[in-house]
C-alpha atoms as a PDB file:
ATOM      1  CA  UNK A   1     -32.131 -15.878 -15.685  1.00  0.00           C
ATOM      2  CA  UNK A   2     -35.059 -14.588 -18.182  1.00  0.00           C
ATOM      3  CA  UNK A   3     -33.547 -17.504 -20.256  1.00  0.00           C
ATOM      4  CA  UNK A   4     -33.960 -20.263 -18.228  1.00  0.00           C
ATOM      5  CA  UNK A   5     -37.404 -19.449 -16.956  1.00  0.00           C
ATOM      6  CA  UNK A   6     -38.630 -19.084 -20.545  1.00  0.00           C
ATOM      7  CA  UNK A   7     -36.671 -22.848 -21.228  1.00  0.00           C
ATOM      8  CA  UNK A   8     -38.704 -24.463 -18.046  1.00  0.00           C
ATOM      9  CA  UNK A   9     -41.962 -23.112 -19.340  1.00  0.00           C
ATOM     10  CA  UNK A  10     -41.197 -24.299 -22.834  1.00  0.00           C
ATOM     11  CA  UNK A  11     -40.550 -28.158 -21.936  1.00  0.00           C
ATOM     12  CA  UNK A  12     -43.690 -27.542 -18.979  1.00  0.00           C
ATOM     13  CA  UNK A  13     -45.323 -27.051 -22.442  1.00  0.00           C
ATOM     14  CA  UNK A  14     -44.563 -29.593 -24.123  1.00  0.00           C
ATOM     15  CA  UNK A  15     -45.191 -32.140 -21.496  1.00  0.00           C
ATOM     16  CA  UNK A  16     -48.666 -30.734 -21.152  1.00  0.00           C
ATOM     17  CA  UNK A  17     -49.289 -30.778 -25.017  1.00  0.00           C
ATOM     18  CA  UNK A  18     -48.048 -34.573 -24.387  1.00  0.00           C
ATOM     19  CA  UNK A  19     -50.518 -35.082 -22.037  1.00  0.00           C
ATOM     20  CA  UNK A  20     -53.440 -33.889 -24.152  1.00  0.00           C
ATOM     21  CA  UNK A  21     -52.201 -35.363 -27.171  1.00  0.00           C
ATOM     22  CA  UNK A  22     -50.351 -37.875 -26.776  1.00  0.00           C
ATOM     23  CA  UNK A  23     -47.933 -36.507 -29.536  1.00  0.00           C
ATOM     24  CA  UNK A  24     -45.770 -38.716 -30.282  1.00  0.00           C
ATOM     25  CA  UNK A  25     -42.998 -35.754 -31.648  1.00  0.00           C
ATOM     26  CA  UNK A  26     -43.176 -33.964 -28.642  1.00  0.00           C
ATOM     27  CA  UNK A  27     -42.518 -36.811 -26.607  1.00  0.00           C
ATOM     28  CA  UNK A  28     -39.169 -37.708 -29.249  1.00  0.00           C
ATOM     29  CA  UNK A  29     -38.052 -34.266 -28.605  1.00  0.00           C
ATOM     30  CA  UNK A  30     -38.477 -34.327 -24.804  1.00  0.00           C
ATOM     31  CA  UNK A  31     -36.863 -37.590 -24.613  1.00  0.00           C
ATOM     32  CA  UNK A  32     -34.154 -36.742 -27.005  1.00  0.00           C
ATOM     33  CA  UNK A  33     -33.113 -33.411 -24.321  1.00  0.00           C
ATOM     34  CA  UNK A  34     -34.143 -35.255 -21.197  1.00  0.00           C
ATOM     35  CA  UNK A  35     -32.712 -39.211 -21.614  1.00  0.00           C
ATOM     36  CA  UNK A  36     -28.942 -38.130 -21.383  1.00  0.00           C
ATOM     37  CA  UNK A  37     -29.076 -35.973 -18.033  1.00  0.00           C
ATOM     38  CA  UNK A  38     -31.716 -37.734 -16.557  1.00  0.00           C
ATOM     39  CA  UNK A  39     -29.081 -40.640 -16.984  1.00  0.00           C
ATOM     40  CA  UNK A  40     -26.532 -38.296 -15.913  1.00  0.00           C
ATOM     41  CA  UNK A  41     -28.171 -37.718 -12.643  1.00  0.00           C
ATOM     42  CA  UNK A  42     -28.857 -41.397 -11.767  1.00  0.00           C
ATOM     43  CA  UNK A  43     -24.812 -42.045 -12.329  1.00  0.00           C
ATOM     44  CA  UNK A  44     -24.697 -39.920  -9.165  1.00  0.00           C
ATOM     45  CA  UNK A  45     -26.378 -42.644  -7.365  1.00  0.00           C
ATOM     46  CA  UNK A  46     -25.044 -45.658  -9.133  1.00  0.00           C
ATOM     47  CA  UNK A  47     -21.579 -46.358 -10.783  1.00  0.00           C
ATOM     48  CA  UNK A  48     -23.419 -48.810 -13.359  1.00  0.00           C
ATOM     49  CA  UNK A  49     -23.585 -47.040 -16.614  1.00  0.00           C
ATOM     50  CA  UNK A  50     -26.116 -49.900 -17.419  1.00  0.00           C
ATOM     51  CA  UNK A  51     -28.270 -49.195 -14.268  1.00  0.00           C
ATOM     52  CA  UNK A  52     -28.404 -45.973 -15.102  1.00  0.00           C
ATOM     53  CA  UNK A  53     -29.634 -45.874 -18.368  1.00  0.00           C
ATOM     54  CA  UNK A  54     -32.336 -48.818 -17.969  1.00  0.00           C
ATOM     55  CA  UNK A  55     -33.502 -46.263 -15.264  1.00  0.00           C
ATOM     56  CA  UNK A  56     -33.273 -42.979 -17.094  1.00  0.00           C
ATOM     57  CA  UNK A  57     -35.091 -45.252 -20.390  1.00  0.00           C
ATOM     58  CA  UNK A  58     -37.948 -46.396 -17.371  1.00  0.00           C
ATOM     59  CA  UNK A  59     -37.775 -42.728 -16.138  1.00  0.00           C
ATOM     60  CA  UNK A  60     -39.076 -41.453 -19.316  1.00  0.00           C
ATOM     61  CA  UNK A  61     -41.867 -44.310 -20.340  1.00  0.00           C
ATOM     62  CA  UNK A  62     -43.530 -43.384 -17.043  1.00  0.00           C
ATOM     63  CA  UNK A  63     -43.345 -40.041 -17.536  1.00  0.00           C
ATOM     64  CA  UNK A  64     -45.141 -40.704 -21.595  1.00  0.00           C
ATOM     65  CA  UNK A  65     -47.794 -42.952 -19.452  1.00  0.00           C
ATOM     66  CA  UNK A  66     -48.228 -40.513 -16.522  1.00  0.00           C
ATOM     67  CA  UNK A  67     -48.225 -37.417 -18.365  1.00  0.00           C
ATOM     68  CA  UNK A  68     -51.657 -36.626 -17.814  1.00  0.00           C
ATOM     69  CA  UNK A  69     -50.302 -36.642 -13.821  1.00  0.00           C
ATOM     70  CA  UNK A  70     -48.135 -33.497 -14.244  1.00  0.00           C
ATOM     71  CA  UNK A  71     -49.642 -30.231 -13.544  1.00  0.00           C
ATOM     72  CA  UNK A  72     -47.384 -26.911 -14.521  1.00  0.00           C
ATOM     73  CA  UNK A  73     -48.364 -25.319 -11.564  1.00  0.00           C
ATOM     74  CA  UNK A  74     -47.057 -27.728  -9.000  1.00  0.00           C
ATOM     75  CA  UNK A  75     -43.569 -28.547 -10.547  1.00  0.00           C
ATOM     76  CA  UNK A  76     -41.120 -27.731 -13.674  1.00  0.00           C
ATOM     77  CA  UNK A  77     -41.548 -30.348 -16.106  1.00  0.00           C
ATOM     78  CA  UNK A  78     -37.437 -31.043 -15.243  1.00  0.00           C
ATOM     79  CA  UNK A  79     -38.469 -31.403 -11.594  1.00  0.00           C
ATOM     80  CA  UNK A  80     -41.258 -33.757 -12.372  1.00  0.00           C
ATOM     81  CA  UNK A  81     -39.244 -35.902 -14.696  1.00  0.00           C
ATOM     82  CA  UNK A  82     -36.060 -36.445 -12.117  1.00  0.00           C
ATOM     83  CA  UNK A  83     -38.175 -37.085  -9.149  1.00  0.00           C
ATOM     84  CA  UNK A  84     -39.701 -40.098 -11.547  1.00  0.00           C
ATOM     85  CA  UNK A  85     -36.008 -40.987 -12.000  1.00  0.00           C
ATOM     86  CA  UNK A  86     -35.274 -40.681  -8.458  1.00  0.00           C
ATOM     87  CA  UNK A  87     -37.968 -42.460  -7.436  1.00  0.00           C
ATOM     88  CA  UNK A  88     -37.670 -45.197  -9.597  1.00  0.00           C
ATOM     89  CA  UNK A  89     -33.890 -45.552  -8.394  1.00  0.00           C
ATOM     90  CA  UNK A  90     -34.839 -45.827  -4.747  1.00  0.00           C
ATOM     91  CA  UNK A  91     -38.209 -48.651  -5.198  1.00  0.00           C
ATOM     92  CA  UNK A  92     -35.266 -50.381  -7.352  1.00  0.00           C
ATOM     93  CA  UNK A  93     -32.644 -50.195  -4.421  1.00  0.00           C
ATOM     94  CA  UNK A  94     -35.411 -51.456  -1.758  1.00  0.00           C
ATOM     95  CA  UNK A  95     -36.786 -54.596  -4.245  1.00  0.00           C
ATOM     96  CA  UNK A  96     -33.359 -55.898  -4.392  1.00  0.00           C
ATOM     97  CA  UNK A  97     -33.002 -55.636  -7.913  1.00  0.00           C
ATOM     98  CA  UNK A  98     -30.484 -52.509  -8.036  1.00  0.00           C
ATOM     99  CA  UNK A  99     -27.663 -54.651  -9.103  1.00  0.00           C
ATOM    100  CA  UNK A 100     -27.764 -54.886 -13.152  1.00  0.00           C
ATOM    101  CA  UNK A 101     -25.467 -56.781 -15.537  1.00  0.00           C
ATOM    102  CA  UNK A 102     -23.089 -54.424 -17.209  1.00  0.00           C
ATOM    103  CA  UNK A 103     -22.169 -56.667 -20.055  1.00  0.00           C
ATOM    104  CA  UNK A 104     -23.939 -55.990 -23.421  1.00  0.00           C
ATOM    105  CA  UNK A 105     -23.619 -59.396 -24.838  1.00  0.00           C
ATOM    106  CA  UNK A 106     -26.720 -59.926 -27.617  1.00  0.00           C
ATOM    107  CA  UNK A 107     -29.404 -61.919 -26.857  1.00  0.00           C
ATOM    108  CA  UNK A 108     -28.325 -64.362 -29.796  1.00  0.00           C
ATOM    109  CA  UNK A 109     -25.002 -65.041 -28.404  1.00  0.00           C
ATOM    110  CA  UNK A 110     -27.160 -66.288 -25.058  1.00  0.00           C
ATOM    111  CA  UNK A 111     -29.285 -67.991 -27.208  1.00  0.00           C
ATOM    112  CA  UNK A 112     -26.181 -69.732 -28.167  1.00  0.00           C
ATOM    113  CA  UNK A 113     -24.977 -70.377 -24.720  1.00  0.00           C
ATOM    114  CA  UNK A 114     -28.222 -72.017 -23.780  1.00  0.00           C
ATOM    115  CA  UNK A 115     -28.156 -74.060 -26.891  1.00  0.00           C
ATOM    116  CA  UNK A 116     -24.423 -75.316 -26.618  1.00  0.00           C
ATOM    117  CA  UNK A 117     -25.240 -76.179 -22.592  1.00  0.00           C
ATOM    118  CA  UNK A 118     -28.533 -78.043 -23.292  1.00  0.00           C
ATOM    119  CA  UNK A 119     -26.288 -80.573 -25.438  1.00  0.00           C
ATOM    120  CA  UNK A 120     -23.780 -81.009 -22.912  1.00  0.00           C
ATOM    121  CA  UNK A 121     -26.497 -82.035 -20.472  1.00  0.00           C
ATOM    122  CA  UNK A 122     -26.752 -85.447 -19.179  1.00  0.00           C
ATOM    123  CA  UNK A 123     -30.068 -85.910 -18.509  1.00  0.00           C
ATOM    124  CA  UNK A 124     -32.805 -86.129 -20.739  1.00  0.00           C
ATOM    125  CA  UNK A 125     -34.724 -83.429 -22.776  1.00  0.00           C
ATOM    126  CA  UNK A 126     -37.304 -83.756 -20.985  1.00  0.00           C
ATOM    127  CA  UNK A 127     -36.036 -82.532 -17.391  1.00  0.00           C
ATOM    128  CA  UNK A 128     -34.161 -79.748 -19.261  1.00  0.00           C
ATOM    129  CA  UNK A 129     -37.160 -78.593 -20.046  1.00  0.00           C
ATOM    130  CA  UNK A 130     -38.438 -78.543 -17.151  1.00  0.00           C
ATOM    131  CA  UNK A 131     -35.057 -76.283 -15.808  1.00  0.00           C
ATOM    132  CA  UNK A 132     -35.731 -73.570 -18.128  1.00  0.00           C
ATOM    133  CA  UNK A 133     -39.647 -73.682 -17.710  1.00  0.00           C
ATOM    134  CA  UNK A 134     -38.851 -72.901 -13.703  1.00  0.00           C
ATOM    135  CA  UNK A 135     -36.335 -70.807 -14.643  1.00  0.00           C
ATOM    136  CA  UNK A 136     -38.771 -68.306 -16.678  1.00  0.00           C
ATOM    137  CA  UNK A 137     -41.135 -68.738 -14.217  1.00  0.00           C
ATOM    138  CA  UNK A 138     -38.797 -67.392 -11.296  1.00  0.00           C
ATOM    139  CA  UNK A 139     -38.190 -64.185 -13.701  1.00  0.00           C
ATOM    140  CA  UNK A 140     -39.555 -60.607 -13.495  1.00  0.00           C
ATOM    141  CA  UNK A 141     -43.479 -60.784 -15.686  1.00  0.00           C
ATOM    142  CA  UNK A 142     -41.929 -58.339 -18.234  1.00  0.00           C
ATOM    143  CA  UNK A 143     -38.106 -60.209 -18.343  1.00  0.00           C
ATOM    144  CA  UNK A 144     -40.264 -63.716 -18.642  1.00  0.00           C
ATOM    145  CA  UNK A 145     -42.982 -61.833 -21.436  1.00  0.00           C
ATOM    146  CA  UNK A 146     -39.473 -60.581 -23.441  1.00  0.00           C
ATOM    147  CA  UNK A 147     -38.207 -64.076 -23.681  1.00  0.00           C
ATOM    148  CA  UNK A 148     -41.192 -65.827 -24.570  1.00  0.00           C
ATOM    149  CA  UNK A 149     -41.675 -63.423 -27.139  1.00  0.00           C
ATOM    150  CA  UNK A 150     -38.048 -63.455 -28.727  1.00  0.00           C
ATOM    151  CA  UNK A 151     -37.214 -66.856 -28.196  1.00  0.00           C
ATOM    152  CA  UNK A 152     -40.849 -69.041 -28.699  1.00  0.00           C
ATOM    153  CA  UNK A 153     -42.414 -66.199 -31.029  1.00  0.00           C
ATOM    154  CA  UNK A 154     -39.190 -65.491 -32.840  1.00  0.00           C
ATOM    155  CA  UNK A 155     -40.110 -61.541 -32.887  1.00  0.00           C
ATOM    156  CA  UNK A 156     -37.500 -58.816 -33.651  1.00  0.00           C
ATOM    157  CA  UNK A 157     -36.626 -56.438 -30.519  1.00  0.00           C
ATOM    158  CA  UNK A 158     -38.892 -53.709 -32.716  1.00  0.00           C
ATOM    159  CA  UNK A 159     -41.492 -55.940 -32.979  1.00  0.00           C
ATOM    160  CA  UNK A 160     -41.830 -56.607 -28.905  1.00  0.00           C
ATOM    161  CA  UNK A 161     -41.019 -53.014 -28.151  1.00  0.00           C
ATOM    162  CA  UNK A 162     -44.006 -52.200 -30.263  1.00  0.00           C
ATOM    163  CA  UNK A 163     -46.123 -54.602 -28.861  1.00  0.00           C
ATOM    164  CA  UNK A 164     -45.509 -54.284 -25.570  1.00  0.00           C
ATOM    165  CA  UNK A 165     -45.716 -50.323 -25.717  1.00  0.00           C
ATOM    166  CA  UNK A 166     -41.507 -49.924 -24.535  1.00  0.00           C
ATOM    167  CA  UNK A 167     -38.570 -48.436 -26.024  1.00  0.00           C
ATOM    168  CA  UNK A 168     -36.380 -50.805 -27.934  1.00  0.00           C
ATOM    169  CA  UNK A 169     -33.552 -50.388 -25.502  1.00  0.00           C
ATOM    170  CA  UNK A 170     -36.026 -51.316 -22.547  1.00  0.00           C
ATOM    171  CA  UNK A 171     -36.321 -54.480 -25.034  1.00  0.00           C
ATOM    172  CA  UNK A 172     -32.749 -54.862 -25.059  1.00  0.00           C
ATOM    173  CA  UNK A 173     -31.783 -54.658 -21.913  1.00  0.00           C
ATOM    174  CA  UNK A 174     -34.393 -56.666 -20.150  1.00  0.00           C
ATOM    175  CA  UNK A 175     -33.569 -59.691 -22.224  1.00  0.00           C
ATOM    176  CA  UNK A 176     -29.726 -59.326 -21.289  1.00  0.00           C
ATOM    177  CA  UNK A 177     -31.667 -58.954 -17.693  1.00  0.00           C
ATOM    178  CA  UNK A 178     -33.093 -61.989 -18.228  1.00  0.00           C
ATOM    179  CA  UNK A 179     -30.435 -64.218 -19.985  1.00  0.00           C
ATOM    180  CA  UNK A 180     -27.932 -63.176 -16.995  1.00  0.00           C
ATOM    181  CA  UNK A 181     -30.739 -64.820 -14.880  1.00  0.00           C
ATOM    182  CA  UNK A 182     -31.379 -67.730 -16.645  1.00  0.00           C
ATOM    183  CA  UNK A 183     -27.574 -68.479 -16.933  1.00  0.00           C
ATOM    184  CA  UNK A 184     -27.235 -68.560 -13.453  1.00  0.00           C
ATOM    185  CA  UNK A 185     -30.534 -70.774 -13.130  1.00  0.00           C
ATOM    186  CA  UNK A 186     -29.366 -73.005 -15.549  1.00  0.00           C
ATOM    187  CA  UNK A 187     -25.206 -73.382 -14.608  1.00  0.00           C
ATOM    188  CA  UNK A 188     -24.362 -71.759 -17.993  1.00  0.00           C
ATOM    189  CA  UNK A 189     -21.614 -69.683 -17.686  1.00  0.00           C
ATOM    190  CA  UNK A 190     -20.423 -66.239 -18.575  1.00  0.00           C
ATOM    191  CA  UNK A 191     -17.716 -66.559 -21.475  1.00  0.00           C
END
């Protein structure tokens, strides 16, 4: 039992030191022990693998950007961490959006797709267009900020996840996020 206590207050550590610091190697090793059983936990609720790790990924950006939130005193740095997780699960299942695409097709490949069904289209450029314009709009601001910065910008998933702040597998899977979406928008279909 001495064992685990002195394991809680180590990681209630570092998650203050991350706090105050904003170190960078403490928050690799946290995430590092934390990402697999926070994702772990959120299979309980969900039987999407997917789901579950976008979440878990999610989970632990909020918890780099809220750090300054968590006080030792109130809650184990484990506690603090899955309630994040949990919580972000539930606000996920009430907006509607708890149902994820489980296929890891790359985002060239659905580049591809889009390509291959704008030539098949009848009608001219310019209402095509026009589809995939309303079709970013009616996407999620980060899912429509991914695309327009992969596809019109031409950046690397490294690149975005540096500028906008994410991990590279938030990168990832919001633009198979989005692509699902705009292949539905658009009547391209899976292969």
């Amino acid at each position: 039992m001495e064992k685990v206590k002195s394991v809680s207050a180590n990681w209630n550590q570092v998650l203050t030191e991350i706090a105050r610091h904003q170190d960078r190697q403490q928050f690799a090793r946290l995430y590092e022990y934390f990402a697999p059983r926070v994702k772990t936990y959120l299979l309980r609720f969900t039987a999407s693998e997917a789901q579950a790790e976008e979440l878990a990924q999610e989970a632990l950006l909020q918890v780099w950007r809220k750090a300054s939130k968590y006080h030792a005193d109130k809650a184990a740095a484990s506690t603090w961490i899955f309630c994040i997780a949990r919580n972000l699960f539930i606000d996920q299942q009430r907006s509607g959006k708890g149902q994820l695409e489980q296929r890891t097709d790359s985002y060239h490949e659905h580049e591809q797709l889009l390509n291959d069904r704008a030539q098949e289209v009848d009608y001219d450029h310019r209402a095509s267009v026009r589809t995939l314009d309303q079709a970013i709009k009616e996407l999620p601001i980060m899912q429509a900020q991914l695309v327009y910065k992969s596809y019109f910008e031409g950046k690397s998933h490294s690149e975005i996840a540096g500028d906008l702040d994410i991990p590279i597998g938030s990168v990832k899977s919001g633009l198979r996020l989005a692509f699902k979406k705009l292949r539905a928008f658009t009547g391209v279909e899976d292969v």
